[in-house]
Protein backbone atom coordinates (compact mmCIF):
# COMPACT_ATOMS: atom_id res chain seq x y z
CA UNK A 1 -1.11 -0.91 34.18
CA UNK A 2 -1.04 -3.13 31.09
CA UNK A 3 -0.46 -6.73 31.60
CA UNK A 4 2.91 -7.15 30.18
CA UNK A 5 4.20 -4.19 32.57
CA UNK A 6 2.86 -6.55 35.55
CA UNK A 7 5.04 -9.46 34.40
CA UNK A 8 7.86 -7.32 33.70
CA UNK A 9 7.65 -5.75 37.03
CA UNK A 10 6.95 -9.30 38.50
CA UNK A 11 10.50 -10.34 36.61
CA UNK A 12 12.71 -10.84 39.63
CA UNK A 13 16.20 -10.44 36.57
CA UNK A 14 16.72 -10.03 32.83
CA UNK A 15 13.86 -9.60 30.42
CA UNK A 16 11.18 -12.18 30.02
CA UNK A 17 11.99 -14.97 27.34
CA UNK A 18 9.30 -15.37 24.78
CA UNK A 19 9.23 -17.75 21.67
CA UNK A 20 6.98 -17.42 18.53
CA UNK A 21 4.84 -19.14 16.62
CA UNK A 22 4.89 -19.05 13.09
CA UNK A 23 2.50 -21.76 12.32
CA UNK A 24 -1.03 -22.83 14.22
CA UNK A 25 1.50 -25.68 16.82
CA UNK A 26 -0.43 -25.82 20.17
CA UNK A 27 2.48 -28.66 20.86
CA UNK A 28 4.94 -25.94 20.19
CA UNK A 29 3.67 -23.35 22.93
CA UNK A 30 3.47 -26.19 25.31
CA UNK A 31 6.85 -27.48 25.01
CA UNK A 32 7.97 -23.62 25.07
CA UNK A 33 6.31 -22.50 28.10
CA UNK A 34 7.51 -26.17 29.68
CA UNK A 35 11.11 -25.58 28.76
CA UNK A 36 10.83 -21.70 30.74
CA UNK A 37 9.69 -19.21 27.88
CA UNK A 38 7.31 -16.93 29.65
CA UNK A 39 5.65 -15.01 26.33
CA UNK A 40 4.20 -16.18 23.11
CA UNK A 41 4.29 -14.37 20.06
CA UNK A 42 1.52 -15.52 17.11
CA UNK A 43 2.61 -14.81 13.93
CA UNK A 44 0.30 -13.02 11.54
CA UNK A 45 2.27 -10.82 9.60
CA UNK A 46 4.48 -13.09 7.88
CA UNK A 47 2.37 -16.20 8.33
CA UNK A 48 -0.82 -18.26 7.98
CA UNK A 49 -2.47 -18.32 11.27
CA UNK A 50 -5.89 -17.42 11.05
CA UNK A 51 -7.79 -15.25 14.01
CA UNK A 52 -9.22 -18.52 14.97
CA UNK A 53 -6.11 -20.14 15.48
CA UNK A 54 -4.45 -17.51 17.23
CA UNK A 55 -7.55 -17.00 19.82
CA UNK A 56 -6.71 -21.01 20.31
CA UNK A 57 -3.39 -20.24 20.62
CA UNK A 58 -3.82 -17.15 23.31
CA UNK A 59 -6.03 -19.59 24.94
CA UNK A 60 -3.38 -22.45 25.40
CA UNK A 61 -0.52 -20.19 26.30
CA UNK A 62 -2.62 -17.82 28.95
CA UNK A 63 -3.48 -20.90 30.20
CA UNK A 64 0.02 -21.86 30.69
CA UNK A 65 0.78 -18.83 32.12
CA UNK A 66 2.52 -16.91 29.10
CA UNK A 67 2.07 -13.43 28.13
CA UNK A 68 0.66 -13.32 24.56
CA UNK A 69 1.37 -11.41 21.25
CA UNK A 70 0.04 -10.96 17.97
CA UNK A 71 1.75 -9.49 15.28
CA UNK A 72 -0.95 -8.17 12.99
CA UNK A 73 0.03 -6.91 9.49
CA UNK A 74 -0.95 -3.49 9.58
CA UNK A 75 -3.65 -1.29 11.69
CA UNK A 76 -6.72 -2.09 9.05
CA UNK A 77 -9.94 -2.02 11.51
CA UNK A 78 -10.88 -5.78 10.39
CA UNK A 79 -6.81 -6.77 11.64
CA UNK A 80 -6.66 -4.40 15.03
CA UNK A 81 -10.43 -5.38 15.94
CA UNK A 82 -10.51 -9.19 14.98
CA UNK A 83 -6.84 -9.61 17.13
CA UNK A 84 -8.42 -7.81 20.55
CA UNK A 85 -11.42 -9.83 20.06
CA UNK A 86 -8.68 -13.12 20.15
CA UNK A 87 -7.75 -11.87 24.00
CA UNK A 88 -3.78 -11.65 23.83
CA UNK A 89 -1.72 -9.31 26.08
CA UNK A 90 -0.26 -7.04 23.60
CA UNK A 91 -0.70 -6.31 19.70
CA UNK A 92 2.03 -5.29 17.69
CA UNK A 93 1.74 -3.76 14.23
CA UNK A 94 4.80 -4.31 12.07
CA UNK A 95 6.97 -0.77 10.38
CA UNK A 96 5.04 1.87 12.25
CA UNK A 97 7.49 5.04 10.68
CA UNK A 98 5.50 7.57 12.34
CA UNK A 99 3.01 8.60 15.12
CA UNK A 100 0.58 9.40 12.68
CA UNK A 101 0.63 5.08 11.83
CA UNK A 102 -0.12 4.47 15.32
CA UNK A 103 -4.09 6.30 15.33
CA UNK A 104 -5.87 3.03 13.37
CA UNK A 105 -3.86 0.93 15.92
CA UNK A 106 -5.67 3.04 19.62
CA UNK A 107 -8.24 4.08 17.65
CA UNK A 108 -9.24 0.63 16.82
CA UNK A 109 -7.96 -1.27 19.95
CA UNK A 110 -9.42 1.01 22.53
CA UNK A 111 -12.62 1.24 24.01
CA UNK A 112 -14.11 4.72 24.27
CA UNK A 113 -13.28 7.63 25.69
CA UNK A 114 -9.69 6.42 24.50
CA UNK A 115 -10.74 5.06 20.82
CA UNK A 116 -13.81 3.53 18.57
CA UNK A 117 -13.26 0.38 19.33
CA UNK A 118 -16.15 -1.90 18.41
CA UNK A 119 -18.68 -3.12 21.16
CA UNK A 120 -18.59 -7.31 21.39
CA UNK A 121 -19.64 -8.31 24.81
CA UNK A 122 -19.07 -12.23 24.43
CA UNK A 123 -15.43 -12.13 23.08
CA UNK A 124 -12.47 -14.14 24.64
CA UNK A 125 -11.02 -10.57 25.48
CA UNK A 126 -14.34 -10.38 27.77
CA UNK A 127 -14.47 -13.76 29.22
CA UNK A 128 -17.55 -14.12 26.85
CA UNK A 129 -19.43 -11.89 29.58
CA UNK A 130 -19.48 -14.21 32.15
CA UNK A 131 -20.30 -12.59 35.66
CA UNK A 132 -18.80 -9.42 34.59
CA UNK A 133 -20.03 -5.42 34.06
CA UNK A 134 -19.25 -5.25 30.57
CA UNK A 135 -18.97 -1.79 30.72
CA UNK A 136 -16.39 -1.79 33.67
CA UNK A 137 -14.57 -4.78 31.77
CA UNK A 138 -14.14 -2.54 28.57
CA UNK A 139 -12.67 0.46 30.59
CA UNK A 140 -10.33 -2.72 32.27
CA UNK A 141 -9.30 -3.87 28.68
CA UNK A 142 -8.34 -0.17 28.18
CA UNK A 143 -5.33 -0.30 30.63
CA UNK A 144 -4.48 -4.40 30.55
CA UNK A 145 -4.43 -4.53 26.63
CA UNK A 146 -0.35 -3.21 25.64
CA UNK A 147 -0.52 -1.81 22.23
CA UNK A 148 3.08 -2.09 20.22
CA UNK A 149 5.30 -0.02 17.34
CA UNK A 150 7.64 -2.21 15.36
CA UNK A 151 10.62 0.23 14.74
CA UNK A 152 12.69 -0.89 12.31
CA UNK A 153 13.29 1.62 9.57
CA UNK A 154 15.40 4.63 9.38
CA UNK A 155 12.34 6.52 8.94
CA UNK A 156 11.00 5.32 12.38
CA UNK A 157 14.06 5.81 14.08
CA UNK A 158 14.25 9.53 13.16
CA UNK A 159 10.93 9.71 14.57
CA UNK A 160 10.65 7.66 17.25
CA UNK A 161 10.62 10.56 20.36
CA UNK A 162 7.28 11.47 18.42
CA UNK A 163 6.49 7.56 18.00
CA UNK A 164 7.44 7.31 22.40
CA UNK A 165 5.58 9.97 22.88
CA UNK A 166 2.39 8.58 21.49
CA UNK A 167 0.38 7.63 25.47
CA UNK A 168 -0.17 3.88 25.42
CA UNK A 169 2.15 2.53 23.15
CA UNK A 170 5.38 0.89 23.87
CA UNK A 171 8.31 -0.25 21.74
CA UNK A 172 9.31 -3.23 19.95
CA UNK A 173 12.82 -3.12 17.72
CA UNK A 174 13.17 -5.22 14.54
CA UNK A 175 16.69 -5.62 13.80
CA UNK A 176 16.37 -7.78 10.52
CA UNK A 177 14.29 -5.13 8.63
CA UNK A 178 16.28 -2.51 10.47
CA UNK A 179 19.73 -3.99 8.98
CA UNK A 180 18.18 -3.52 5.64
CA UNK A 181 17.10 0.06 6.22
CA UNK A 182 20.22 0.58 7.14
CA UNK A 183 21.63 -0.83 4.18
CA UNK A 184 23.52 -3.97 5.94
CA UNK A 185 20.83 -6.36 4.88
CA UNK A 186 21.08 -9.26 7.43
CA UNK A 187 23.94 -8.12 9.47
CA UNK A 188 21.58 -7.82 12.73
CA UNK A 189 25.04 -7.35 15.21
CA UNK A 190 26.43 -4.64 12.57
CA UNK A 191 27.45 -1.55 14.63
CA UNK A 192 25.27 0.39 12.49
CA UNK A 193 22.19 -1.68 14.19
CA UNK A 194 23.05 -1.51 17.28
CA UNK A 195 23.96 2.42 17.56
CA UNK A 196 20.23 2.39 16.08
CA UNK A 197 18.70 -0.03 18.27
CA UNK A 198 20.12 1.47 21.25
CA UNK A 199 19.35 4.78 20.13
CA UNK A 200 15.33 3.79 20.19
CA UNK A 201 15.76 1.84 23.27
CA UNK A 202 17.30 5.48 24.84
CA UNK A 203 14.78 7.17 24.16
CA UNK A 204 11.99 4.93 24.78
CA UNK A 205 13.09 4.61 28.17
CA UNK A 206 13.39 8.59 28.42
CA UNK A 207 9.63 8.11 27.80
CA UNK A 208 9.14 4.64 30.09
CA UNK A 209 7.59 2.40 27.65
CA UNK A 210 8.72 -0.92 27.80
CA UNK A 211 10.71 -2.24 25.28
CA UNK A 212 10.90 -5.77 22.94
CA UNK A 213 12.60 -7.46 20.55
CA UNK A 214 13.24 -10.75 18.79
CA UNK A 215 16.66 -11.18 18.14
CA UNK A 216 19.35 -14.04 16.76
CA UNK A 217 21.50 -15.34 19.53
CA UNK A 218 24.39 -13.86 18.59
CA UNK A 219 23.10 -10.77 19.90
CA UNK A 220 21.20 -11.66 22.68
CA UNK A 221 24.13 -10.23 25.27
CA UNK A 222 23.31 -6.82 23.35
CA UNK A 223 19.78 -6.76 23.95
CA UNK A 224 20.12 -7.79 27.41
CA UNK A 225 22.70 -5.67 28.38
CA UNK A 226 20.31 -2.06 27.07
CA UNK A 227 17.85 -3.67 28.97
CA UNK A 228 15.07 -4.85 27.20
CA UNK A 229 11.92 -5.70 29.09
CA UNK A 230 10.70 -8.82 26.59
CA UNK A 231 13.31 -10.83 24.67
CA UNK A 232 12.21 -13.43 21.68
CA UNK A 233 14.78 -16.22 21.38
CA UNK A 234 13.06 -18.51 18.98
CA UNK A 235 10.28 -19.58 16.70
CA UNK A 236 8.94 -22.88 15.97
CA UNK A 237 10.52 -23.16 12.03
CA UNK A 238 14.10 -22.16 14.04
CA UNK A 239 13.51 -24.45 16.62
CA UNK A 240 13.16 -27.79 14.14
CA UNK A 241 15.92 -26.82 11.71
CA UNK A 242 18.81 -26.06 14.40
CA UNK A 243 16.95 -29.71 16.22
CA UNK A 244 16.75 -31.37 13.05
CA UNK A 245 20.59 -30.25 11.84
CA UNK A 246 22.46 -30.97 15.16
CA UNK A 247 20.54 -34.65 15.54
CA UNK A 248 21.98 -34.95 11.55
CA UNK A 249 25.22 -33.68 12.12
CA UNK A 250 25.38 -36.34 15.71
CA UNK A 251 24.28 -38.92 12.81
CA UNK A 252 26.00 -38.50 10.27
CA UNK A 253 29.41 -38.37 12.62
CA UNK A 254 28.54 -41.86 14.06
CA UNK A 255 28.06 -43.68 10.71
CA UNK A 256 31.56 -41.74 9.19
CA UNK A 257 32.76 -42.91 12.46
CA UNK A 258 31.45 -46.91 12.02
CA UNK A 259 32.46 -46.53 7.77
CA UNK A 260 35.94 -45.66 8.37
């Protein structure tokens, strides 16, 4: 059982809230996990985290009892290897359109008989081999380490019973790249994306993988209500321009208020 499932199954309602990190903030995934977010997801597709920073990062927020995630930018062995070395909870690879996109990603991840995944006793992922049977811990990683598909084309919806049926993978739905695949760029609560979304949440729950998403909050009722099992709500950039705006907005009302 990986360790998301165990927090999911440990969720007494509703999916667990995570937040993300876009940028190397340690403050950020303290104040998040202090404010309630239970998961942290570490940006490396679209950012500039380095695998250093992200194994501090995993390290703060499994500290404060957060599941972790990084988003790698594809299934390269360097990318898969270097993020399971950095000890998260789950890895997610961004548009995986196919079963075939998901080998690198277990072949890479996974310890043998399961994969080819390179032999590093003193990684974070095995407490640095500290009082442990490094060939028992390896087998351990095997089932605690969740491996993730980004669907969010129209390519990987129209294969994604082959994508659920891949053993060891679960789900995660990107609705902003999925709008644009569907050709309403943007429009993340078009019906259009949710028939699809809830189409790939069916049938990944046909094939019980758990499923995530990051999502706007306009459609957060959406998401609940199919049931997802991990829910992202906000990212540090989000987080300091909707702060930032509604403290400007609250000033700029007082001194109209004083000029007039």
């Amino acid at each position: 059982m990986n360790r998301l499932l165990k927090a999911v199954k440990a969720q007494t309602q509703g999916p667990i809230l995570g937040a993300a990190a876009y940028f190397y903030d340690p403050i950020f995934i303290e104040v998040a996990a202090k404010v309630g977010y239970r998961a942290a997801w570490i940006e490396m597709e679209h950012g500039f985290i380095t695998f250093a920073e992200a194994a501090d990062l995993c390290r703060i927020a499994s500290g404060l009892g957060m599941v972790t995630m990084i988003r790698i930018p594809d299934a390269r062995r360097e990318n898969v290897l270097k993020a399971a070395e950095c000890g998260p909870d789950i890895i997610d690879i961004p548009m995986a359109n196919s079963a075939r996109d998901l080998e690198e990603l277990i072949r890479y991840a996974r310890f043998r008989p399961l994969g080819e995944r390179g032999f590093f006793s003193v990684s974070r992922a095995l407490d640095y081999g500290i009082d442990v049977n490094v060939s028992e811990a390896q087998q351990q990683l095997n089932d605690d380490l969740c491996l993730m598909a980004q669907i969010e084309t129209v390519e990987a919806l129209d294969n994604a019973r082959e994508i659920c049926a891949v053993p060891g993978v679960d789900i995660f739905i990107g609705p902003a790249d999925l709008s644009a695949s569907l050709d309403v760029p943007g429009q993340t609560g078009h019906s259009k994306v949710y028939e699809a979304a809830s189409k790939a949440i069916g049938i990944a729950k046909e094939h019980d993988k758990l499923v995530a998403v990051g999502s706007a909050p306009q459609d957060f009722e959406f998401y609940v209500s199919q049931g997802v099992d991990l829910l992202f709500c906000t990212n540090d950039i989000a987080a300091l321009k909707i702060g930032a705006q509604a403290v400007m907005k609250q000033a700029i009302a007082a001194m109209e208020k004083i000029t007039i």
